[in-house]
Protein backbone atom coordinates (compact mmCIF):
# COMPACT_ATOMS: atom_id res chain seq x y z
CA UNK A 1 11.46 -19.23 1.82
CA UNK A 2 14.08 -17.40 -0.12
CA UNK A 3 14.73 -16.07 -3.75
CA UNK A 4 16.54 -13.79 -5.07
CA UNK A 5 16.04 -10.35 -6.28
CA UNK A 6 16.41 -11.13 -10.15
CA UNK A 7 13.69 -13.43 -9.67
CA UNK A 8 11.62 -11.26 -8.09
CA UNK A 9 12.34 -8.04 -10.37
CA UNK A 10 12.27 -10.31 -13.30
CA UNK A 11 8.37 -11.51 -12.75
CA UNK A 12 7.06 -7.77 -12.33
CA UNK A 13 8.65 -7.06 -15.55
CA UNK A 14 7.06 -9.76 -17.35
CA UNK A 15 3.33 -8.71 -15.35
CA UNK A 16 4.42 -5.08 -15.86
CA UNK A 17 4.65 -5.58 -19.66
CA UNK A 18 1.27 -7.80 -19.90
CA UNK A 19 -0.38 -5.18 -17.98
CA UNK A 20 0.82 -2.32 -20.85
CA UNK A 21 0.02 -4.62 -23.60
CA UNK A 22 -3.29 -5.68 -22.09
CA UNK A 23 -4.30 -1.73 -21.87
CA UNK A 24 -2.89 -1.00 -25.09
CA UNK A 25 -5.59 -3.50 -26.24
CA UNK A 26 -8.55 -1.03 -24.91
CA UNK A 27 -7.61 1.06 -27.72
CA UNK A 28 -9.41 0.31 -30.92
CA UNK A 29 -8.51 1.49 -34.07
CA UNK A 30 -10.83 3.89 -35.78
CA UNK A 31 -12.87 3.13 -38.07
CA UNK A 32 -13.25 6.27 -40.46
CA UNK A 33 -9.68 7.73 -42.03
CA UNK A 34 -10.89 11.14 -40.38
CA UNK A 35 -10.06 13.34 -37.66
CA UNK A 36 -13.59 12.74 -36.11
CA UNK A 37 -12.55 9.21 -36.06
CA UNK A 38 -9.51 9.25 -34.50
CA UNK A 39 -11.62 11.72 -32.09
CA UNK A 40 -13.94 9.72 -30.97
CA UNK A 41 -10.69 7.27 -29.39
CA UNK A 42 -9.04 10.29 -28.12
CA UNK A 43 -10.15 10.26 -24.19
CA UNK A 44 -9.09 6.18 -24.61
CA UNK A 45 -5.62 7.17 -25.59
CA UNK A 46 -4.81 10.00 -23.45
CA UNK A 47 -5.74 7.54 -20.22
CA UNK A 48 -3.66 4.92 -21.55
CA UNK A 49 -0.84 7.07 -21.76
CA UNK A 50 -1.44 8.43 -18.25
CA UNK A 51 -1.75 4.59 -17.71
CA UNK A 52 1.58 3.96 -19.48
CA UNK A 53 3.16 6.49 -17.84
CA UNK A 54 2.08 5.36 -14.42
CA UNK A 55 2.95 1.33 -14.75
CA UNK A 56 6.55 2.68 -16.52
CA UNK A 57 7.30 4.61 -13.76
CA UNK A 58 6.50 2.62 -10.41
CA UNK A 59 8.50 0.02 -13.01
CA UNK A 60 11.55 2.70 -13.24
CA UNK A 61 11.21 3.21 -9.31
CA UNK A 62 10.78 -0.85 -8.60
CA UNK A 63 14.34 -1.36 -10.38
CA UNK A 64 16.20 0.95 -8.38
CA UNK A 65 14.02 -0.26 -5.20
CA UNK A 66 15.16 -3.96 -6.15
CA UNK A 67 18.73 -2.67 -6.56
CA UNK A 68 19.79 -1.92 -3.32
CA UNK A 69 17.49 -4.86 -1.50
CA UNK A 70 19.92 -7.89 -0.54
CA UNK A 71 17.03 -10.98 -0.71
CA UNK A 72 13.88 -12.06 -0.73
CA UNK A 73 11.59 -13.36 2.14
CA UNK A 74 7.81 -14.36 2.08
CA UNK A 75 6.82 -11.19 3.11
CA UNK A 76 8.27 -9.32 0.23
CA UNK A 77 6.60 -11.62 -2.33
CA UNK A 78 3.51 -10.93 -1.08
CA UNK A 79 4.04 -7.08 -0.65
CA UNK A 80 5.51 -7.00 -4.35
CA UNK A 81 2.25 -9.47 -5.32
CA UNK A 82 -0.32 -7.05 -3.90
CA UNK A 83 1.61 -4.53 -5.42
CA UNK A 84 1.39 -6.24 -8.82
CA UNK A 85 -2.29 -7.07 -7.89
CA UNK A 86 -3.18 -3.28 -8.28
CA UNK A 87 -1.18 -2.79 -11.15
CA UNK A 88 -3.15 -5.55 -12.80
CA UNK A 89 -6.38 -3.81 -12.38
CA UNK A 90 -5.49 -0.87 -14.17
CA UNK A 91 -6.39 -1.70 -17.96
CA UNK A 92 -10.17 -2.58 -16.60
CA UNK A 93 -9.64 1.32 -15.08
CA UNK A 94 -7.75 2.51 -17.90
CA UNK A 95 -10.74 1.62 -20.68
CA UNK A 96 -13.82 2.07 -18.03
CA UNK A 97 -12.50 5.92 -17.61
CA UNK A 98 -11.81 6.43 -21.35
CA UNK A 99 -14.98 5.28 -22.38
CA UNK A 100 -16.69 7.58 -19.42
CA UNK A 101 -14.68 10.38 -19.11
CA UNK A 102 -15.68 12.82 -16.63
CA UNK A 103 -17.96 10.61 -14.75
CA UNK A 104 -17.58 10.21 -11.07
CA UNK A 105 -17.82 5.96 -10.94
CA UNK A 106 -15.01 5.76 -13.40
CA UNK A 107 -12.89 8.19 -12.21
CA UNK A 108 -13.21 7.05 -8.46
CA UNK A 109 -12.36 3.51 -9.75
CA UNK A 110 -9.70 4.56 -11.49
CA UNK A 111 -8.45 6.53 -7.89
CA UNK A 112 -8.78 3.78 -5.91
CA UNK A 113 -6.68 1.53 -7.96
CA UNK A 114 -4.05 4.77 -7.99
CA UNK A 115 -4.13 4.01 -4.02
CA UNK A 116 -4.22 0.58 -3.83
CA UNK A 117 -0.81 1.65 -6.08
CA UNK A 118 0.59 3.96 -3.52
CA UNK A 119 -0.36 1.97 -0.42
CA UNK A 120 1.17 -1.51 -2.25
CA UNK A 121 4.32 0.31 -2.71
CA UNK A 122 5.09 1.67 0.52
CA UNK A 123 4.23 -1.50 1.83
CA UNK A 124 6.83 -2.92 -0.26
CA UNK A 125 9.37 -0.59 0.90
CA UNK A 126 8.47 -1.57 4.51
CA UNK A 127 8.88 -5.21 3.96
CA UNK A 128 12.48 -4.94 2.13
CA UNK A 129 13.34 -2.58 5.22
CA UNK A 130 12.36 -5.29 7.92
CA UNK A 131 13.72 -7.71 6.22
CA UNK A 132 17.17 -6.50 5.68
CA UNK A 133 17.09 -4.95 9.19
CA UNK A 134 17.87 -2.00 11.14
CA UNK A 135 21.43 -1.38 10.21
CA UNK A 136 20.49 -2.08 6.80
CA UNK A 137 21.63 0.79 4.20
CA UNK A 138 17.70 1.16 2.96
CA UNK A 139 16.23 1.87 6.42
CA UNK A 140 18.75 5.34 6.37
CA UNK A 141 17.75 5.81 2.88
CA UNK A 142 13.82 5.16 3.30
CA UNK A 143 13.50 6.93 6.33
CA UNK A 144 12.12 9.55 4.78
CA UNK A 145 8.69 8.72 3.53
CA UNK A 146 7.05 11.90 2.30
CA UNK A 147 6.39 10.79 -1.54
CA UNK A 148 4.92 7.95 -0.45
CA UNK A 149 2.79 10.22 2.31
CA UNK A 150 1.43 12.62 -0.40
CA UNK A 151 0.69 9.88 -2.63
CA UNK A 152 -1.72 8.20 -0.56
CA UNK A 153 -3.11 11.73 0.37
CA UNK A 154 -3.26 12.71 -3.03
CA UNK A 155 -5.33 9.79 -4.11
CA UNK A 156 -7.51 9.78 -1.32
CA UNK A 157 -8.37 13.12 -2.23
CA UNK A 158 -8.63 12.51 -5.81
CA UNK A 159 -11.00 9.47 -4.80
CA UNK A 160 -13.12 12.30 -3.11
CA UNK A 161 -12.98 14.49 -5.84
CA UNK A 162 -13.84 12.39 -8.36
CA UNK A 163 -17.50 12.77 -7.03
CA UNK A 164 -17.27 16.49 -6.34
CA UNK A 165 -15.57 17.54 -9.55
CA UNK A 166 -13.90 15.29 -11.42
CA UNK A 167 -11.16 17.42 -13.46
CA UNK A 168 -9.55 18.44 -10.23
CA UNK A 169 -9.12 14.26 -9.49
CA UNK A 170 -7.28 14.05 -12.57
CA UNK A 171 -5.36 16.91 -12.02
CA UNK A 172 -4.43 15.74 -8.63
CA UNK A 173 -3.90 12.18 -10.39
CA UNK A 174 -1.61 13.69 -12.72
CA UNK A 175 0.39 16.08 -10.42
CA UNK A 176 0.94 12.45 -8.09
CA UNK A 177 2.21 10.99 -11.09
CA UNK A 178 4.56 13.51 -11.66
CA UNK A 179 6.30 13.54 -8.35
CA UNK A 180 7.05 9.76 -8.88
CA UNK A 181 8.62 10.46 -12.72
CA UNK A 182 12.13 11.29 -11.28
CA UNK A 183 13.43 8.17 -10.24
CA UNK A 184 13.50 8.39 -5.84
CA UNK A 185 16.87 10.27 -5.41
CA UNK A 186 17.40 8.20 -1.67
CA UNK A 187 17.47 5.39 -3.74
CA UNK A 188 19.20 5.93 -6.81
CA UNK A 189 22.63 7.28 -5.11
CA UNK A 190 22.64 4.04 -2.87
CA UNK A 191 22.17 2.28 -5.69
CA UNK A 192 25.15 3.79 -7.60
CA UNK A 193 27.76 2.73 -4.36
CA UNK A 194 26.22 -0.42 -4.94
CA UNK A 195 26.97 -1.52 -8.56
């Protein structure tokens, strides 16, 4: 079985955009015209825009991954799927955590669904290089896998943390984020030849 890329990209945009839209939802709108209001839906609002910022960027990195892949076999859909799987998950995490801030459950959950991110990604990367082969142009560019390496690190650490200390997993959680902000410069330039 066979589709094309524009299918493919064009889905996880639509779940990509529910997902937002659903986690946008966890954040209710205060009740009181006062600063204590708006206060008391502060932790709520800063993970969602953590949240935001993490489902817009795997989105930013997902185009320019789609970009330079030349079809579509089984095996990507269901890497892209359990990729998307994950990424569903993350409005339960994103109002769980901001209604528990600083507790360990919450946190770890919200970790967890970080590495089922990370993991679901580079698995995506692998498929799309198997499929389009050993000569391919993206198995040069994606030999390098050391983002993808710290990620899952990174979260497993932050997982770990979360029940040790749980600022220092949302540091970590942040600083991961971070790294995956710039979209992945072996990609982008390949990308460029391409269009």
């Amino acid at each position: 079985m066979n589709m094309t890329t524009a299918r493919l990209e064009g889905f996880s945009d639509g779940v990509m955009a529910i997902i937002i839209t659903i986690a946008a939802l966890n954040i209710h709108v205060p009740a009181d015209p006062t600063f204590e209001a708006f206060a008391s839906v502060l932790p709520i609002f800063l993970i969602y825009a953590w949240s935001f910022q993490i489902v817009g960027t795997l989105w930013g990195n997902h185009h320019h991954l789609m970009a330079v892949t030349k079809g579509v076999n089984i095996w990507i859909m269901w890497a892209n799927l359990h990729l998307l799987f994950w990424l569903s998950l993350i409005p339960f995490a994103t109002g769980w955590l901001g209604a528990h801030i600083g507790e360990a459950w919450p946190t770890a959950v919200y970790s967890v669904i970080s590495l089922g991110a990370a993991v679901a990604y580079m698995l995506l990367e692998r498929a799309i290089v198997a499929y389009q082969g050993k000569d391919a142009q993206l198995v040069a560019v994606l030999g390098n896998n050391t983002r993808e390496l710290i990620s899952i690190i990174g979260s497993i650490l932050s997982v770990i943390m979360a029940f040790i200390y749980p600022l220092i997993s949302y540091l970590l959680a942040i600083a991961l984020a971070m790294i995956w902000l710039i979209p992945d410069r072996r990609i982008v330039p390949q990308k460029n030849k391409l269009t």
